[in-house]
PDB file of N, CA and C in Angstrom:
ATOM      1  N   UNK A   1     -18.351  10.641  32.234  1.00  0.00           N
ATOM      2  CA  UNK A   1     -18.999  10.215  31.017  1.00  0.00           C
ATOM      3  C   UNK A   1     -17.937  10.104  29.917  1.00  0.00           C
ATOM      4  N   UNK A   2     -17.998   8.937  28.992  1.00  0.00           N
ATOM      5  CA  UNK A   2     -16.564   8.461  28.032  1.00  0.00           C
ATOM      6  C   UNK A   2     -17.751   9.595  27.192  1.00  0.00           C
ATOM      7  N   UNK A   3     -16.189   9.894  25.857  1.00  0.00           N
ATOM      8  CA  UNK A   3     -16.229  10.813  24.659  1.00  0.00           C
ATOM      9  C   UNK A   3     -17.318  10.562  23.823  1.00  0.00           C
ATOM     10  N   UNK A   4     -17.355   8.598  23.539  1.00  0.00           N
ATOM     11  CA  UNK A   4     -18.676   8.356  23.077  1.00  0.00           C
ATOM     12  C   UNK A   4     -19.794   8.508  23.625  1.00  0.00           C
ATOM     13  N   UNK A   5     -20.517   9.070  24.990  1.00  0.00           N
ATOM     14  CA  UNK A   5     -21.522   9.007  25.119  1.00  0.00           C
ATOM     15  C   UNK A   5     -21.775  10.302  25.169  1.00  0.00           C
ATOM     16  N   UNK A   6     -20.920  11.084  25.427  1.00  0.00           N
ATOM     17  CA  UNK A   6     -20.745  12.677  24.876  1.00  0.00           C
ATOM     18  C   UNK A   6     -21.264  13.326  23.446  1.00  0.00           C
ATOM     19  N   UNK A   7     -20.727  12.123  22.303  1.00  0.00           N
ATOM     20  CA  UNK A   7     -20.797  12.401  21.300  1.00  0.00           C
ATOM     21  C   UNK A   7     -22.540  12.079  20.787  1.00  0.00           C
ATOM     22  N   UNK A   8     -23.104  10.851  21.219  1.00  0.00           N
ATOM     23  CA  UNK A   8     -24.539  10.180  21.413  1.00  0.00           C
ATOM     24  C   UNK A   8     -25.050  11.204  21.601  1.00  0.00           C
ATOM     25  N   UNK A   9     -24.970  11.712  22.970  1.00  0.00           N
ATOM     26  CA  UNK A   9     -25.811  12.687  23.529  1.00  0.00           C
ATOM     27  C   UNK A   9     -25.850  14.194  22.897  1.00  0.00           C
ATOM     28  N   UNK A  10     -24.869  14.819  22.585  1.00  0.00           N
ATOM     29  CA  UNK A  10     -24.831  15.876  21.256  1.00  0.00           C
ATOM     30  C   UNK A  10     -25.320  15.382  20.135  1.00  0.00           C
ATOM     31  N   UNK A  11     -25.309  14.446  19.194  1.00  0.00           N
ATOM     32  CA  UNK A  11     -26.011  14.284  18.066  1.00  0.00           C
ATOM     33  C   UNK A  11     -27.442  14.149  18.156  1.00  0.00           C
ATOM     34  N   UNK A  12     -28.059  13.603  19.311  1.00  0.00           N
ATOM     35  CA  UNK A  12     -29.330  13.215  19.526  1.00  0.00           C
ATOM     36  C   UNK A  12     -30.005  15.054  19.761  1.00  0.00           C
ATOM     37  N   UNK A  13     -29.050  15.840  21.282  1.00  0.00           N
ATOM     38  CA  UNK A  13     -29.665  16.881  21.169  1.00  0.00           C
ATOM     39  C   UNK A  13     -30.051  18.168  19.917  1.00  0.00           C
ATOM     40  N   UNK A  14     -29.225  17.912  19.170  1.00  0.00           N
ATOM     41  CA  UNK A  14     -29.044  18.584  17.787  1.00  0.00           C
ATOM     42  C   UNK A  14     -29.772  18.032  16.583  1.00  0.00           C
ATOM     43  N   UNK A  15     -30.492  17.023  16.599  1.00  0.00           N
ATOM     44  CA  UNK A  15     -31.803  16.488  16.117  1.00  0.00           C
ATOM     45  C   UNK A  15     -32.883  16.808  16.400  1.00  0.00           C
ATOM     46  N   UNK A  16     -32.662  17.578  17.927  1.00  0.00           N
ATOM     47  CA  UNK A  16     -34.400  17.683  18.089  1.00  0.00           C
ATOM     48  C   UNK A  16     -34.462  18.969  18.988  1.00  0.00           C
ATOM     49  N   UNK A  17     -32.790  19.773  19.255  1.00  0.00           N
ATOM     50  CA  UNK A  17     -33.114  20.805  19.523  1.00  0.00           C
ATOM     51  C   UNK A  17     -33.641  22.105  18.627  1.00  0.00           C
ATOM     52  N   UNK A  18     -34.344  23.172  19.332  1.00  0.00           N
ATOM     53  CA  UNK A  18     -35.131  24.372  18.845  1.00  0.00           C
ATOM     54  C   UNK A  18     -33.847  25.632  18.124  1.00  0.00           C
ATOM     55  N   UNK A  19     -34.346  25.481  16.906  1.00  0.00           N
ATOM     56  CA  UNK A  19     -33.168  26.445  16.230  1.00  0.00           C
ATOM     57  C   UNK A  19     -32.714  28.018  16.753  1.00  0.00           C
ATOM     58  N   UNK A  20     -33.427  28.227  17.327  1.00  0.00           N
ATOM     59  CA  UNK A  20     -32.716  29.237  18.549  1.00  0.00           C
ATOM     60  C   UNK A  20     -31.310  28.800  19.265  1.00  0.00           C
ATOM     61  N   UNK A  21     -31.729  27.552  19.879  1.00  0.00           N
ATOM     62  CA  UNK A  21     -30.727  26.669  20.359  1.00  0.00           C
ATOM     63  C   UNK A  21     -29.604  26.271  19.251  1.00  0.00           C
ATOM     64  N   UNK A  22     -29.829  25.869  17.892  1.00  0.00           N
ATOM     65  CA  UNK A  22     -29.254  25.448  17.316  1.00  0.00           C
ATOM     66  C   UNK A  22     -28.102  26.323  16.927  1.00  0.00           C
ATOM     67  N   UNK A  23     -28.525  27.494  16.457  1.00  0.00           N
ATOM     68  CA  UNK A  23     -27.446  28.577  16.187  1.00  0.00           C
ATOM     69  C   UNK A  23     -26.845  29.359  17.719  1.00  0.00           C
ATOM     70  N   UNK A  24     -27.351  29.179  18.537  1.00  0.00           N
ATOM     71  CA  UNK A  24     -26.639  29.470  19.587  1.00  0.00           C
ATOM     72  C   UNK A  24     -24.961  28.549  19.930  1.00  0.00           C
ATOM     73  N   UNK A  25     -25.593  27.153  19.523  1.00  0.00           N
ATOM     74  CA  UNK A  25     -24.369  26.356  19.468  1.00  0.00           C
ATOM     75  C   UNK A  25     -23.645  26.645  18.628  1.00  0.00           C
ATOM     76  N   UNK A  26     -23.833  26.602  17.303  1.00  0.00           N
ATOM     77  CA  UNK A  26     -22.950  27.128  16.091  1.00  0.00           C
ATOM     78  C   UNK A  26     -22.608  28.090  16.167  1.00  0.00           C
ATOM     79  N   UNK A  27     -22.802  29.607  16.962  1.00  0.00           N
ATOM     80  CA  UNK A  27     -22.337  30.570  16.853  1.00  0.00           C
ATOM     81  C   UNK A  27     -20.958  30.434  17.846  1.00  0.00           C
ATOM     82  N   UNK A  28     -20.943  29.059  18.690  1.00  0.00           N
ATOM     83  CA  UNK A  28     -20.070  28.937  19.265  1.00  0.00           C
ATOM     84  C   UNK A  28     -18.927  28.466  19.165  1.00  0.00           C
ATOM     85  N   UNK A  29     -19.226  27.722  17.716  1.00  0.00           N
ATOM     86  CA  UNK A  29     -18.600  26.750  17.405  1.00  0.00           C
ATOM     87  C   UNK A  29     -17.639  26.866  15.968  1.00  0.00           C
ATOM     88  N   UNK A  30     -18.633  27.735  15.314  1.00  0.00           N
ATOM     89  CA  UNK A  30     -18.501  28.327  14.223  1.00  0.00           C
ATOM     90  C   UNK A  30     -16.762  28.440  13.657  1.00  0.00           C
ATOM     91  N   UNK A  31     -16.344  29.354  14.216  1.00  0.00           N
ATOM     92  CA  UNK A  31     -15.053  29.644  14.234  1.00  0.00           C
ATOM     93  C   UNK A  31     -13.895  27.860  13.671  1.00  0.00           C
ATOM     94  N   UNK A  32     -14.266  27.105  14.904  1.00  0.00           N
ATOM     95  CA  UNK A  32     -13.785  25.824  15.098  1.00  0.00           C
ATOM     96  C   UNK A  32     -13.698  25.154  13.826  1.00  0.00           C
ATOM     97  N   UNK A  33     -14.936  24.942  13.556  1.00  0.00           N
ATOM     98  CA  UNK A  33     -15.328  24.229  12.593  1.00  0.00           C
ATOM     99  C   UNK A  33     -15.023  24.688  11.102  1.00  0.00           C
ATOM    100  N   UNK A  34     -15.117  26.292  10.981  1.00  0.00           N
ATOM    101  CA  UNK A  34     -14.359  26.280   9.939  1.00  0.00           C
ATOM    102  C   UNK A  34     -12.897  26.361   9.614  1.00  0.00           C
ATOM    103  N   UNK A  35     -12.123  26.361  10.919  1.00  0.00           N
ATOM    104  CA  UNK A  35     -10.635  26.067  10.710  1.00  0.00           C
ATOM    105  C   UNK A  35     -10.541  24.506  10.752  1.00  0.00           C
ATOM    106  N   UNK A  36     -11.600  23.829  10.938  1.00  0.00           N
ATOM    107  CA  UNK A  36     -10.839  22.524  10.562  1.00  0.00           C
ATOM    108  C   UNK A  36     -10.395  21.635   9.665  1.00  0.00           C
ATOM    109  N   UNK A  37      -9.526  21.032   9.865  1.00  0.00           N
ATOM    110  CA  UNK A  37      -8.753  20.524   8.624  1.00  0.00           C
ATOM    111  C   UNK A  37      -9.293  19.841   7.335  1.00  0.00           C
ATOM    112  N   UNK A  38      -8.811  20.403   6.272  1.00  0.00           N
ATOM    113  CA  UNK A  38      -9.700  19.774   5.122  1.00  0.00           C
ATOM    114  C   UNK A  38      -9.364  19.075   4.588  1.00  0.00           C
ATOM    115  N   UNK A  39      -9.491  17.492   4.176  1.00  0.00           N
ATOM    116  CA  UNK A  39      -8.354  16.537   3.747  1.00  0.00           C
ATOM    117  C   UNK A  39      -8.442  16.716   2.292  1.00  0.00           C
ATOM    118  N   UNK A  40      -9.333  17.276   1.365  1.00  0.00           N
ATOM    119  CA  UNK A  40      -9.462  17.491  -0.134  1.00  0.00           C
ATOM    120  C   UNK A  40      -8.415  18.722  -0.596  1.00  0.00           C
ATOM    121  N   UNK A  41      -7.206  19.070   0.879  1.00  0.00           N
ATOM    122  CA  UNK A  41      -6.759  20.513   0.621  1.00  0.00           C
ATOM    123  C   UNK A  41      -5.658  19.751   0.519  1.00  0.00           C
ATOM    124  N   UNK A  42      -5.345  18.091   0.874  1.00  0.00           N
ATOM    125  CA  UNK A  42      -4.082  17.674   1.649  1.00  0.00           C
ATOM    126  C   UNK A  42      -3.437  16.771   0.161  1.00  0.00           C
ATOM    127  N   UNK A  43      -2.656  17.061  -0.588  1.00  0.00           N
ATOM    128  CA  UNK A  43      -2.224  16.855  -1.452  1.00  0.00           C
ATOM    129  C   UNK A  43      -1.808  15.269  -1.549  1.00  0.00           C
ATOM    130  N   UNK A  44      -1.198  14.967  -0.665  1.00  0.00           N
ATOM    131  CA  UNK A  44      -1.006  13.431  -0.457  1.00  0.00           C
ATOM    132  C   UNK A  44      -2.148  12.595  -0.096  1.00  0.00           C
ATOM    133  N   UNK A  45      -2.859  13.244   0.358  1.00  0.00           N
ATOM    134  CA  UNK A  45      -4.248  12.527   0.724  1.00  0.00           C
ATOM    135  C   UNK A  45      -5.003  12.442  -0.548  1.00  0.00           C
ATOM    136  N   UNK A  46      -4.832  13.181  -1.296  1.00  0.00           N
ATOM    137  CA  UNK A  46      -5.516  13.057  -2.213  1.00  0.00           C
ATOM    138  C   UNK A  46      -4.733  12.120  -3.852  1.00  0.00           C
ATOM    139  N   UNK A  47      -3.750  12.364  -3.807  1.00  0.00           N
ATOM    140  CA  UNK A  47      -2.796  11.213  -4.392  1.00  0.00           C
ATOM    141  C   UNK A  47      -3.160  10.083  -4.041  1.00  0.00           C
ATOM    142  N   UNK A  48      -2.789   9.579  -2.776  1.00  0.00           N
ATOM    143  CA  UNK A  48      -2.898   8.548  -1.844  1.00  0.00           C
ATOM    144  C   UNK A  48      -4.679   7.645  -2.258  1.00  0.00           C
ATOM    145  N   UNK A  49      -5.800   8.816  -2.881  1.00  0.00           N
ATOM    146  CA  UNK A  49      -7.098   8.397  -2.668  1.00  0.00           C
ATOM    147  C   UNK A  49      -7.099   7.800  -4.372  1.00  0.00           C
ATOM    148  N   UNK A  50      -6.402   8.822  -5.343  1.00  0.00           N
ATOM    149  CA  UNK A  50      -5.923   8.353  -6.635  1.00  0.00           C
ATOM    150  C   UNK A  50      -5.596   7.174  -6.796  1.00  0.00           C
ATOM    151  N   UNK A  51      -4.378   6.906  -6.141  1.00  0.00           N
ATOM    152  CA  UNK A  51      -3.525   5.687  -6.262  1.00  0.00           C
ATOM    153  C   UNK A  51      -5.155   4.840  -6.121  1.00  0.00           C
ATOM    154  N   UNK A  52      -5.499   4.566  -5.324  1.00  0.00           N
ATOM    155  CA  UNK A  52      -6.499   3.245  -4.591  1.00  0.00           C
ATOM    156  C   UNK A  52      -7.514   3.344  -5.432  1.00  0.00           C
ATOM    157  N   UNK A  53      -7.825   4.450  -6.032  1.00  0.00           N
ATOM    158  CA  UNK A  53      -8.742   4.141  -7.148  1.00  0.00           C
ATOM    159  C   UNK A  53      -8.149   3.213  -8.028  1.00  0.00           C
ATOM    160  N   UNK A  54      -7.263   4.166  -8.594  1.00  0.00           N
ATOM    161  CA  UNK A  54      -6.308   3.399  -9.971  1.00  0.00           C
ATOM    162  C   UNK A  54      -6.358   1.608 -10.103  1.00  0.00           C
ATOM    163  N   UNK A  55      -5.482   1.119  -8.601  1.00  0.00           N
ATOM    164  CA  UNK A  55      -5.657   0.150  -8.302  1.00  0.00           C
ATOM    165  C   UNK A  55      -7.221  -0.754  -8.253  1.00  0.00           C
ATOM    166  N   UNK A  56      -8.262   0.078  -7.855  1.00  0.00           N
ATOM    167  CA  UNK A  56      -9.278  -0.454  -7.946  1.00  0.00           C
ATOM    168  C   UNK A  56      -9.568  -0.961  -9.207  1.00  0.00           C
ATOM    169  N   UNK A  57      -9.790   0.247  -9.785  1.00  0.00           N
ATOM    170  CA  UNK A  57      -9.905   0.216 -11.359  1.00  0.00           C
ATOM    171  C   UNK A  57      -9.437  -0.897 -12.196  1.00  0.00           C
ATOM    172  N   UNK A  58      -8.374  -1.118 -11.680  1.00  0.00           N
ATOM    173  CA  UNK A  58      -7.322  -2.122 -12.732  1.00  0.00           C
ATOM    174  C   UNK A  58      -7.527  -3.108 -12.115  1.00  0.00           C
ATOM    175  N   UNK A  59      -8.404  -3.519 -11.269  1.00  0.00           N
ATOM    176  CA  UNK A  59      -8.535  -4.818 -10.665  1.00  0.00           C
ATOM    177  C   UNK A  59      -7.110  -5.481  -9.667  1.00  0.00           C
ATOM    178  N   UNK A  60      -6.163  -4.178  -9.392  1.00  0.00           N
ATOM    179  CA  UNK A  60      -5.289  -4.517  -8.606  1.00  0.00           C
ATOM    180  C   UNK A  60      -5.461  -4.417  -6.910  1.00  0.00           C
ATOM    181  N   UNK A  61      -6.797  -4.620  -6.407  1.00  0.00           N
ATOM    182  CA  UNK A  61      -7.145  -4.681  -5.223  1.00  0.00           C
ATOM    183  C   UNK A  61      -7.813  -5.142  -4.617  1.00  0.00           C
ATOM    184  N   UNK A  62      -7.950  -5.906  -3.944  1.00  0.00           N
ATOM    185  CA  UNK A  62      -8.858  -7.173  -3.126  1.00  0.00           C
ATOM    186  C   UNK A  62      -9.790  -6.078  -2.658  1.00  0.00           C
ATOM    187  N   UNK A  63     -10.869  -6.786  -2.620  1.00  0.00           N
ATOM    188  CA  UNK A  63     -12.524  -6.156  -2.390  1.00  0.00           C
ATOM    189  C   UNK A  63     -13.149  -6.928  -2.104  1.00  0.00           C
ATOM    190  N   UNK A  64     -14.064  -6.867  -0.969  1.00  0.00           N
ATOM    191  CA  UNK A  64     -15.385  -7.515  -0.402  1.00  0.00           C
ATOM    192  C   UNK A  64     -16.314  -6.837  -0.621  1.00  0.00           C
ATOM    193  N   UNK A  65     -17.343  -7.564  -0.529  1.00  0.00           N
ATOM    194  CA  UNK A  65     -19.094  -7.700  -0.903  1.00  0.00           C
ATOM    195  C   UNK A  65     -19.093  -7.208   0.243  1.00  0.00           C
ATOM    196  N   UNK A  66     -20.978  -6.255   0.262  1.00  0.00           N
ATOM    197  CA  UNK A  66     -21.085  -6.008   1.604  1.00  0.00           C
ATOM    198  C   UNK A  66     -21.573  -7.170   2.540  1.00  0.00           C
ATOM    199  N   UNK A  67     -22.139  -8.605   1.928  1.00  0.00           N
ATOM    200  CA  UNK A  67     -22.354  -9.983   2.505  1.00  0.00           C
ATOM    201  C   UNK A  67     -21.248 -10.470   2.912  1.00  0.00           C
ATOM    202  N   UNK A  68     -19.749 -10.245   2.553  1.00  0.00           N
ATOM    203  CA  UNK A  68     -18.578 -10.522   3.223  1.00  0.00           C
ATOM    204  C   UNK A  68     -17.914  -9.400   4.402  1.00  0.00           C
ATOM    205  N   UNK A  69     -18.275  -8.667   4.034  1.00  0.00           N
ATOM    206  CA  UNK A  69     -18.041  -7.618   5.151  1.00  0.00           C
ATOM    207  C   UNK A  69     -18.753  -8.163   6.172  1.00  0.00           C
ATOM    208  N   UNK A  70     -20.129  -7.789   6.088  1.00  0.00           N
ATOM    209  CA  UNK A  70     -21.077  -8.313   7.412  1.00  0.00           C
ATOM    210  C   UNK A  70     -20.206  -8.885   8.168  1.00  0.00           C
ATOM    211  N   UNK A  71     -20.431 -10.734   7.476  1.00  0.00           N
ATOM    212  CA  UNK A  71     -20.032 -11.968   7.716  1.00  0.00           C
ATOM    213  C   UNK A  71     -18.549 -11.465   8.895  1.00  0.00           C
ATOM    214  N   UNK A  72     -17.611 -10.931   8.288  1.00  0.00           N
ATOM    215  CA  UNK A  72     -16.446 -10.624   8.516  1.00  0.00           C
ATOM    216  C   UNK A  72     -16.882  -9.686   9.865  1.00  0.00           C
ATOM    217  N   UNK A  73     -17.215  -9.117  10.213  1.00  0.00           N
ATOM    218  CA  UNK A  73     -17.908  -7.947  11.271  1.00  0.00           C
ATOM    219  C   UNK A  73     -18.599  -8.967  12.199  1.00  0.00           C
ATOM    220  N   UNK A  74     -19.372  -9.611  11.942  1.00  0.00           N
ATOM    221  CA  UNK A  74     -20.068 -10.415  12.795  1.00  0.00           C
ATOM    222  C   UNK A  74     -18.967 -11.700  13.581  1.00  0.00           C
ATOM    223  N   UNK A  75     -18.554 -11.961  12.826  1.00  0.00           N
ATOM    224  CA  UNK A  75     -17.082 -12.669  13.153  1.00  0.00           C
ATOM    225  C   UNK A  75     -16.443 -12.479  14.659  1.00  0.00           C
ATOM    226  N   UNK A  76     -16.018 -11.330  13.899  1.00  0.00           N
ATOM    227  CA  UNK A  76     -15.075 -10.199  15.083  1.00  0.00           C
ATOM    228  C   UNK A  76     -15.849 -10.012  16.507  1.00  0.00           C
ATOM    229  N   UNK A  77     -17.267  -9.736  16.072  1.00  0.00           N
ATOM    230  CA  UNK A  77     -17.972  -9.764  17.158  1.00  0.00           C
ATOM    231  C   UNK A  77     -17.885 -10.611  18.166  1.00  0.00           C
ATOM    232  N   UNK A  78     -17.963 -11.436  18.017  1.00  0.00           N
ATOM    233  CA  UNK A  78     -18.687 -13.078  18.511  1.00  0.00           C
ATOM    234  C   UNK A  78     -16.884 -13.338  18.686  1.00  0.00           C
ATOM    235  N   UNK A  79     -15.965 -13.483  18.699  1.00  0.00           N
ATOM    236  CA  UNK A  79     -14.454 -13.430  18.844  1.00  0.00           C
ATOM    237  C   UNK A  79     -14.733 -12.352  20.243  1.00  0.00           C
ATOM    238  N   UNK A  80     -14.889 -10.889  19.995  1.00  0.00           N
ATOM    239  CA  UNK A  80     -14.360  -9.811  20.982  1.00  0.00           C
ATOM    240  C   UNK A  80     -15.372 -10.613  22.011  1.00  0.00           C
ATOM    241  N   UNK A  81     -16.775 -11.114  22.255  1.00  0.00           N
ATOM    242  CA  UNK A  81     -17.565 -11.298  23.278  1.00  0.00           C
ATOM    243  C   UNK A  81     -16.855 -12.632  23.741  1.00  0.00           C
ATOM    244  N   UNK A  82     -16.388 -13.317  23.104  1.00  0.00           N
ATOM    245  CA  UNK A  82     -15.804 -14.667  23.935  1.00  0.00           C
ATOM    246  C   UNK A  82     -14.861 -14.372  24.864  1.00  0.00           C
ATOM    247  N   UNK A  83     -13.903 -13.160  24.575  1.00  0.00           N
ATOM    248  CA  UNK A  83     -12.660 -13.347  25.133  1.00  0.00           C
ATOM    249  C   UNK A  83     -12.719 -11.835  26.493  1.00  0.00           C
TER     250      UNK A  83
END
């Protein structure tokens, strides 16, 4: 089974599993999850998120509509199924 259908199948069971169940998982997990990495801790990441505002802000950055996005997505699609 690929990672994505791994991942499907955990989000779906954790929607509708019984909170007995639920903290049984988290008690497992717990640990994990709170050592994981925090990007609001990561100094350049957060510069890096500055900068692209800034730029936004000042109108120094090309931006699409979400009607050009789509468009642009649907595109790609219909490209990846041809080939």
């Amino acid at each position: 089974m690929k990672t994505t259908e791994i991942r499907q199948k955990l989000h779906h069971y954790i929607e509708v599993a019984e909170e007995k169940k639920l903290k049984a998982i988290f008690t497992m997990v717990e640990d994990e999850i709170n050592d994981t990495y925090d990007l609001w801790q990561d100094e350049s990441f957060v510069a890096e998120l500055r900068s692209r505002e800034r730029a936004f802000l000042e109108g120094r950055m090309n931006t699409f509509s979400l009607e050009q996005t789509v468009a642009n997505v649907k595109r790609s699609i219909k490209r990846k199924r041809r080939s």
